[in-house]
N, C-alpha and C. Protein backbone atom coordinates (compact mmCIF):
# COMPACT_ATOMS: atom_id res chain seq x y z
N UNK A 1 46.59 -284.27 -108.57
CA UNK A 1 46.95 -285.59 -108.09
C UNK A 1 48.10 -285.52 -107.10
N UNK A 2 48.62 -284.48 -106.98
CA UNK A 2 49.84 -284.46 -106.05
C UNK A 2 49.43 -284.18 -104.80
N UNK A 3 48.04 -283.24 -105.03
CA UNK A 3 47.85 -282.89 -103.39
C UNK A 3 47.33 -284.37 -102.71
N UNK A 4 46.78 -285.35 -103.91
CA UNK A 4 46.25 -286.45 -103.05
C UNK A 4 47.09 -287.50 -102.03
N UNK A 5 48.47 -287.31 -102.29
CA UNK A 5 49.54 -287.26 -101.35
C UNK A 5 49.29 -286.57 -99.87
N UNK A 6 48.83 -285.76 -99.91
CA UNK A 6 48.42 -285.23 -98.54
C UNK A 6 47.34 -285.67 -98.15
N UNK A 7 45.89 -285.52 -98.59
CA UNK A 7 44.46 -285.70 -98.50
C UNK A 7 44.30 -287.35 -97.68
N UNK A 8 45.20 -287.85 -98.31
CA UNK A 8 45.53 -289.54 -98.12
C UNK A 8 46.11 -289.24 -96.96
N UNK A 9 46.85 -288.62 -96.55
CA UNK A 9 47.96 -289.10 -95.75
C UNK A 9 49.14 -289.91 -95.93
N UNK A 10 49.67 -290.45 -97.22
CA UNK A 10 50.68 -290.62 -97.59
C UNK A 10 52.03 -290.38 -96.64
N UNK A 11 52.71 -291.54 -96.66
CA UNK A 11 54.09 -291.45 -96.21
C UNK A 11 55.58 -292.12 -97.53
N UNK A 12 56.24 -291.48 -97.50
CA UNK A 12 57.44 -292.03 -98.30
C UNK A 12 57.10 -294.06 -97.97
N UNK A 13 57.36 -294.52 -99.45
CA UNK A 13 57.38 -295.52 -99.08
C UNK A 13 55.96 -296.75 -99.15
N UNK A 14 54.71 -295.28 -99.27
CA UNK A 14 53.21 -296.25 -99.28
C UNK A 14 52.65 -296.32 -100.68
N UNK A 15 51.96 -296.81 -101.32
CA UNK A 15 51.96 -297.31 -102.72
C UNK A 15 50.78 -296.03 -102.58
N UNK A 16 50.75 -295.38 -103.91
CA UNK A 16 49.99 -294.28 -104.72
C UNK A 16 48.93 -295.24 -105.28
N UNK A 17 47.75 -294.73 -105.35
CA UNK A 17 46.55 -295.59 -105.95
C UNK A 17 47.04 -295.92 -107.34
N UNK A 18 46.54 -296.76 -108.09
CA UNK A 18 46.32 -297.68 -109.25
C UNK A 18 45.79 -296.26 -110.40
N UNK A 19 45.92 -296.33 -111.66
CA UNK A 19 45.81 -295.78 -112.64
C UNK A 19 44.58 -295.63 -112.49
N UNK A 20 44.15 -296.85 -112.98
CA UNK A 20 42.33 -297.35 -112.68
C UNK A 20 41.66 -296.43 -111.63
N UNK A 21 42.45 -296.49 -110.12
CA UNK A 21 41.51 -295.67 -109.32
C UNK A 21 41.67 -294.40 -109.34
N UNK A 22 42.64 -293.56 -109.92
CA UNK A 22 42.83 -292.11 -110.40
C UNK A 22 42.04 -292.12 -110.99
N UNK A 23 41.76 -292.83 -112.94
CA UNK A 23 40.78 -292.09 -113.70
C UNK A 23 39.47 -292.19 -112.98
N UNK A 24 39.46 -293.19 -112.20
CA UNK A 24 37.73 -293.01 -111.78
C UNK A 24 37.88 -292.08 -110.71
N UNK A 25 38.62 -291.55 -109.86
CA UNK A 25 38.55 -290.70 -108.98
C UNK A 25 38.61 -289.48 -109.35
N UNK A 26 39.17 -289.13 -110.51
CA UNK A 26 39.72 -287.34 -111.01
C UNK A 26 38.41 -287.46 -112.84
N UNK A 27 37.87 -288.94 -112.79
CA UNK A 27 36.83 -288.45 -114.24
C UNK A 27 37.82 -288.07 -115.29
N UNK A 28 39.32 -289.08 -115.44
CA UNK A 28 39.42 -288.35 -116.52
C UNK A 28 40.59 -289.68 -117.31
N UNK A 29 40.94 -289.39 -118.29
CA UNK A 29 41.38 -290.29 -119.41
C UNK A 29 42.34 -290.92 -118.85
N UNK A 30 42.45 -292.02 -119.27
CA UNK A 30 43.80 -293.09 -119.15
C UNK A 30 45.30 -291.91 -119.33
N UNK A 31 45.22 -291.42 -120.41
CA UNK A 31 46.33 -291.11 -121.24
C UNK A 31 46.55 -289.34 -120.33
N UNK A 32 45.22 -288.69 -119.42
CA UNK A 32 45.52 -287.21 -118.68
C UNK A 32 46.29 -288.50 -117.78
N UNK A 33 45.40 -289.18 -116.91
CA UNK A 33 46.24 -289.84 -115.94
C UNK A 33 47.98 -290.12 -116.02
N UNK A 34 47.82 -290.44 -117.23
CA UNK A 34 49.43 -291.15 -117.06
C UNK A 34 50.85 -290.01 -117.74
N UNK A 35 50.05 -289.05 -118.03
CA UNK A 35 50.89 -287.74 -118.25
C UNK A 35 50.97 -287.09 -116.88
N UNK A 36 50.10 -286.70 -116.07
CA UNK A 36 50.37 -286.61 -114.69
C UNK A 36 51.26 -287.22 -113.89
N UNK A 37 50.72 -288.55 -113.95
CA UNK A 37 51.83 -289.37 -113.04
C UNK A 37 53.56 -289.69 -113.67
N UNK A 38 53.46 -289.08 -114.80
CA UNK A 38 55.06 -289.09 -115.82
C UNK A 38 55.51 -288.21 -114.99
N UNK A 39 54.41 -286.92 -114.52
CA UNK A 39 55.47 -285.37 -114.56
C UNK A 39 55.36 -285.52 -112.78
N UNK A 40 55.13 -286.52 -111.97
CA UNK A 40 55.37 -286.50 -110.73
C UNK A 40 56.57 -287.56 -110.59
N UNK A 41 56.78 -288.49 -111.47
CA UNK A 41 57.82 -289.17 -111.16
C UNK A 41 59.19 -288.48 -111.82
N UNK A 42 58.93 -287.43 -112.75
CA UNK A 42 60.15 -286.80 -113.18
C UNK A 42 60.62 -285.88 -112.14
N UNK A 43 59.52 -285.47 -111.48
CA UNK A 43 59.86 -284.46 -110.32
C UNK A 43 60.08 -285.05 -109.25
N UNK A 44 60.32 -286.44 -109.06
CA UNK A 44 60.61 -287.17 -107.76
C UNK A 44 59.62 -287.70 -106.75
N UNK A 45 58.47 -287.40 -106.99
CA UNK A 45 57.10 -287.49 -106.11
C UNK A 45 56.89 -289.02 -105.94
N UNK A 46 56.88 -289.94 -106.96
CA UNK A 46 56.92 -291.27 -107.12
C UNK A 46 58.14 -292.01 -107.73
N UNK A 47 57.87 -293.29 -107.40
CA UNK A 47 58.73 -294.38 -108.75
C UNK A 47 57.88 -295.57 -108.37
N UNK A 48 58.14 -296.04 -109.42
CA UNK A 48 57.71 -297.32 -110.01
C UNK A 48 58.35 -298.70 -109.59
N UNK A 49 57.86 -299.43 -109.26
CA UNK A 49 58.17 -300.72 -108.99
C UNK A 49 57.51 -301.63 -110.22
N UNK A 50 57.84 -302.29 -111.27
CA UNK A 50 57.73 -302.94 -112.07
C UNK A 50 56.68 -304.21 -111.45
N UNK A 51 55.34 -304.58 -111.71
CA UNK A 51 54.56 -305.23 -111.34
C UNK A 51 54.00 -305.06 -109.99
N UNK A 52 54.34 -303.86 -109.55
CA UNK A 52 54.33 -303.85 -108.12
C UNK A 52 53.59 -301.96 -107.92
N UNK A 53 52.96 -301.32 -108.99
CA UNK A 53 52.95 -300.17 -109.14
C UNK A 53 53.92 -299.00 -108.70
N UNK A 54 53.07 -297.74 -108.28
CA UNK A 54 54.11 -296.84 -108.25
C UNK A 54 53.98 -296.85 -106.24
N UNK A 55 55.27 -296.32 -105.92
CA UNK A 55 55.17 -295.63 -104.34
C UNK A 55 55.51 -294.11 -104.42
N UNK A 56 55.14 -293.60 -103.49
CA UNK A 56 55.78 -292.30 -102.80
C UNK A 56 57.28 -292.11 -102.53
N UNK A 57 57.69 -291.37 -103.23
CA UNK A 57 59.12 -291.13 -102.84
C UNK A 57 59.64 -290.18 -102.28
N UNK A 58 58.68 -288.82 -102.18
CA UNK A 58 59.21 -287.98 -101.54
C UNK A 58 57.50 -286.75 -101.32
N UNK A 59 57.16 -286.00 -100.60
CA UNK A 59 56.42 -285.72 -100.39
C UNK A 59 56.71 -284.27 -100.93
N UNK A 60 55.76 -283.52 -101.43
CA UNK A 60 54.99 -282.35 -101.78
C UNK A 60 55.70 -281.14 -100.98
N UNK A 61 56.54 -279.94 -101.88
CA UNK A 61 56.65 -279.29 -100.83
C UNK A 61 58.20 -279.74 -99.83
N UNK A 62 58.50 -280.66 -99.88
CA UNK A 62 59.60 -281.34 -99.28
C UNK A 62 60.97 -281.13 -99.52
N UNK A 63 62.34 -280.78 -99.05
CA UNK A 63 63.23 -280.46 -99.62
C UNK A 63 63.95 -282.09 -100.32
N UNK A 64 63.56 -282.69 -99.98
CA UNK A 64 63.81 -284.22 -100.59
C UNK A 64 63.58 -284.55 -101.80
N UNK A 65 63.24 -283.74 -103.17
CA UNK A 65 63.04 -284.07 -103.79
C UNK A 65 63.71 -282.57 -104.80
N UNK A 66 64.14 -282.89 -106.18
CA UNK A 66 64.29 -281.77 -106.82
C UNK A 66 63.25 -280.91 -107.31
């Protein structure tokens, strides 16, 4: 799910697809999905906007992020 940051074309700042369109895009559980997207926002890749999903915060590979 991180490379889909690239594949997309993603920029800091553009909203990351919906939970919903991960499991249907990667075929796989609510609960793989949202352990993934835990261990990209611990690593800085995303954050969350409260009703507003997650964005890009720093890109793949990037020294911008820890």
């Amino acid at each position: 799910m991180v490379d889909l940051i690239m594949e997309e074309s993603l920029a800091v700042g553009d909203a990351y697809p919906s939970e919903a369109r991960l499991c249907e895009r990667f075929a796989a559980s609510r609960t793989a999905v949202r352990r993934v997207l835990a261990r990209m926002e611990g690593n800085g890749l995303l954050g969350t906007v409260h009703g507003k999903g997650r964005t890009v915060r720093a890109l793949p590979g990037s020294s911008a992020h820890p």
